[in-house]
Protein backbone atom coordinates (compact mmCIF):
# COMPACT_ATOMS: atom_id res chain seq x y z
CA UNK A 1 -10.31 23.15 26.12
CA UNK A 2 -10.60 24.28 30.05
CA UNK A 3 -11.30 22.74 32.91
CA UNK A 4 -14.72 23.21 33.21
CA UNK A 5 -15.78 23.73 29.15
CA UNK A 6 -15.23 23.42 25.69
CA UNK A 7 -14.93 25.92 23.44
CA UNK A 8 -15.76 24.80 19.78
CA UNK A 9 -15.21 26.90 16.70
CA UNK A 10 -18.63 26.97 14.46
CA UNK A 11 -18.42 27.10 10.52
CA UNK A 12 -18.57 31.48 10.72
CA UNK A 13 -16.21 31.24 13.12
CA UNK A 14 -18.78 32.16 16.48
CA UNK A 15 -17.30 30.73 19.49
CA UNK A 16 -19.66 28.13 21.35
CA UNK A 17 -18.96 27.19 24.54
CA UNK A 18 -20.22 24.04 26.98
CA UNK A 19 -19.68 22.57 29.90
CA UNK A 20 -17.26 19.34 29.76
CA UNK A 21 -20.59 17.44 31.89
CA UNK A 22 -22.67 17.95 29.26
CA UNK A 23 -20.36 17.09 26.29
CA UNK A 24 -19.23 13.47 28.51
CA UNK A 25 -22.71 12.35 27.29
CA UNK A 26 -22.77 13.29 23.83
CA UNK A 27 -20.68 12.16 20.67
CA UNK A 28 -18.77 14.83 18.85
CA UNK A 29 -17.29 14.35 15.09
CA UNK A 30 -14.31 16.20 13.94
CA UNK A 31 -15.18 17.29 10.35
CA UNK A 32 -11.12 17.69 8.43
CA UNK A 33 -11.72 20.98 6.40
CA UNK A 34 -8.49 20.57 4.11
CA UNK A 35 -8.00 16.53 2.95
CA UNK A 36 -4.38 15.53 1.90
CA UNK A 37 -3.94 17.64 -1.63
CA UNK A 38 -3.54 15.97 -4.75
CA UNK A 39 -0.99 17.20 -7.44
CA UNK A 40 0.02 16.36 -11.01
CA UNK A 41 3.54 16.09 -13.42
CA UNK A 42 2.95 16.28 -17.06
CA UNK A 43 5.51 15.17 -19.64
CA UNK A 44 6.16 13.84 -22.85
CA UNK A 45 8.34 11.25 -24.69
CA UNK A 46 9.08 9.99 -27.75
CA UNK A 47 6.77 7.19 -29.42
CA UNK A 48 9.70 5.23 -29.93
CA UNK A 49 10.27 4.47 -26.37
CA UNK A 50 9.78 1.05 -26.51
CA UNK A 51 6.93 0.04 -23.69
CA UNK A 52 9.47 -2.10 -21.69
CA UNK A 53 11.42 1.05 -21.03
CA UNK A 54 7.35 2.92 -19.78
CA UNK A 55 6.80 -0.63 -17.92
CA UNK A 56 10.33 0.11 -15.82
CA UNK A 57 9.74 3.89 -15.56
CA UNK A 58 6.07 3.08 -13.83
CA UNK A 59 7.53 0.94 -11.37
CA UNK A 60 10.60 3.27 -10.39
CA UNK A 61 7.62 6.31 -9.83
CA UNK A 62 6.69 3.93 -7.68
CA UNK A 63 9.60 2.76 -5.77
CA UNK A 64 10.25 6.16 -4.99
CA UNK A 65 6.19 6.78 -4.14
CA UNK A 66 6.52 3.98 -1.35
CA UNK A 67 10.01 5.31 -0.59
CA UNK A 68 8.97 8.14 0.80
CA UNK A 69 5.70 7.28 2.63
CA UNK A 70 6.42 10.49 4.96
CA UNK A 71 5.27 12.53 1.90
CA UNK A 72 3.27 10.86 -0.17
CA UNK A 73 0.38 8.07 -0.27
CA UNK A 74 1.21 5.13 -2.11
CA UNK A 75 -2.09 5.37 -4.58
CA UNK A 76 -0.77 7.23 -7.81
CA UNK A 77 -1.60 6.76 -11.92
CA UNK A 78 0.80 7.16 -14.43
CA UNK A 79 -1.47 7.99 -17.51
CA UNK A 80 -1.31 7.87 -20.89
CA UNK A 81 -2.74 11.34 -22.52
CA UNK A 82 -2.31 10.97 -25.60
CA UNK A 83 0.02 10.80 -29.08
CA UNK A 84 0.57 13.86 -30.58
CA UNK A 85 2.16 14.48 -34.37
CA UNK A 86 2.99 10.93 -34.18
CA UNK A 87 6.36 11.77 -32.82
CA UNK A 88 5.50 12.06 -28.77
CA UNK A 89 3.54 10.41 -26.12
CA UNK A 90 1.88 12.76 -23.46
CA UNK A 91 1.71 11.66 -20.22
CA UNK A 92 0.55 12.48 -16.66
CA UNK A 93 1.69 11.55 -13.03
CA UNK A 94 -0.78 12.00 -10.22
CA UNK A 95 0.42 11.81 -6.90
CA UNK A 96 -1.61 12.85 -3.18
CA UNK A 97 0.55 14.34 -1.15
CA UNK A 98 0.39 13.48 2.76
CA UNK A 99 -0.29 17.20 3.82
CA UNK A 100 -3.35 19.96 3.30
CA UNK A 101 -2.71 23.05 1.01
CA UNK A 102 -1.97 24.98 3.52
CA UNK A 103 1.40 24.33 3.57
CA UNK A 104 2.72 25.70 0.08
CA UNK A 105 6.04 26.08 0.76
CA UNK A 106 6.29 22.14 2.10
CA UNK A 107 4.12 20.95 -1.50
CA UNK A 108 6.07 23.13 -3.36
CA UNK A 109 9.67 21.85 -2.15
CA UNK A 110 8.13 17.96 -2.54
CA UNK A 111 7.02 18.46 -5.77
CA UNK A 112 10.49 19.71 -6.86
CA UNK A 113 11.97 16.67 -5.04
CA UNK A 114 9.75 14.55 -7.23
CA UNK A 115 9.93 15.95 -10.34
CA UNK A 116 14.07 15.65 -9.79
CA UNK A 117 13.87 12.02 -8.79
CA UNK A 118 12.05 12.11 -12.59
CA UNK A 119 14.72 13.51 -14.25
CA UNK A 120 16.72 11.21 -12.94
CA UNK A 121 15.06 8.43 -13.55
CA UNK A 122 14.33 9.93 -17.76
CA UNK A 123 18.68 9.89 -17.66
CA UNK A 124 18.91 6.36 -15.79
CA UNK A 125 16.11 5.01 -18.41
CA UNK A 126 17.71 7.10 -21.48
CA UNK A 127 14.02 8.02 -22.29
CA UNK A 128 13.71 11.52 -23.83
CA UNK A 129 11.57 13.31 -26.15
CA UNK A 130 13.57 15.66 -29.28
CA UNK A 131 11.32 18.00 -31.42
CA UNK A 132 10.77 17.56 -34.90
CA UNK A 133 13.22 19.60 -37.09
CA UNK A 134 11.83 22.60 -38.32
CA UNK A 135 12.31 24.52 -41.66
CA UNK A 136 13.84 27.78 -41.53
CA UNK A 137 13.34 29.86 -44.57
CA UNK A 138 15.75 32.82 -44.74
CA UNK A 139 13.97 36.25 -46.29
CA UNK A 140 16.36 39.00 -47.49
CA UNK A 141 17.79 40.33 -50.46
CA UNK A 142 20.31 38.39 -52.77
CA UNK A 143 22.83 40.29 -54.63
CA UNK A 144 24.28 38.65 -57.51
């Protein structure tokens, strides 16, 4: 912006200028090219975990959502995916962060910080998920 005009910036990037008298009598919208980005945390636990223990694990996501406001809107959904071998639950997070993509490095450290805090909370909670045990056949020859 000068003194005298405005530059604005049009969508193939030609430079348009006018003078500040004319734009004083017209409205002018601000289009945002890159929204807030959303991101997602997929997991799994066993289908033993009883639902009081998924019931206190939802609201400490959130806690920690509305805890940290600077990065992250409070709207999220912890989903059920699906059950798998009958032995684990899949689940997602999804979480919008308060920033555009282009800031990787920024989304990238956040996401680390939240997918810590998750640990944490899976060791605070004691909720896991353990494979099945699988059969191992040994091949070779015998001697007698």
């Amino acid at each position: 912006m000068n003194i005298l005009t405005t530059m604005f910036l049009r969508y193939d990037n030609e430079k348009i200028y006018y003078p500040n008298s004319v734009l004083a009598t017209k409205p002018i919208s601000n289009f945002n090219r890159s929204p807030d980005m959303s991101d997602s945390f997929e997991f799994s636990i066993d289908l033993k975990t009883p639902l009081e223990k998924i019931g206190t694990l939802k609201l400490k996501i959130k806690q920690y959502l509305e805890n940290n406001p600077q990065h992250w809107h409070s709207n999220h959904s912890v989903v059920v995916m699906e059950i798998e071998n009958m032995n684990k639950i899949k689940m997602a997070l999804y979480v919008d962060h308060r920033m555009n993509f282009q800031n990787y490095a920024e989304k990238s450290r956040r996401k680390t910080g939240l997918v810590l805090e998750m640990k944490r909370i899976f060791e605070e909670l004691s909720i896991r998920y353990d494979r099945l045990p699988q059969e191992v056949r040994l091949v070779g020859n015998t001697r007698n």
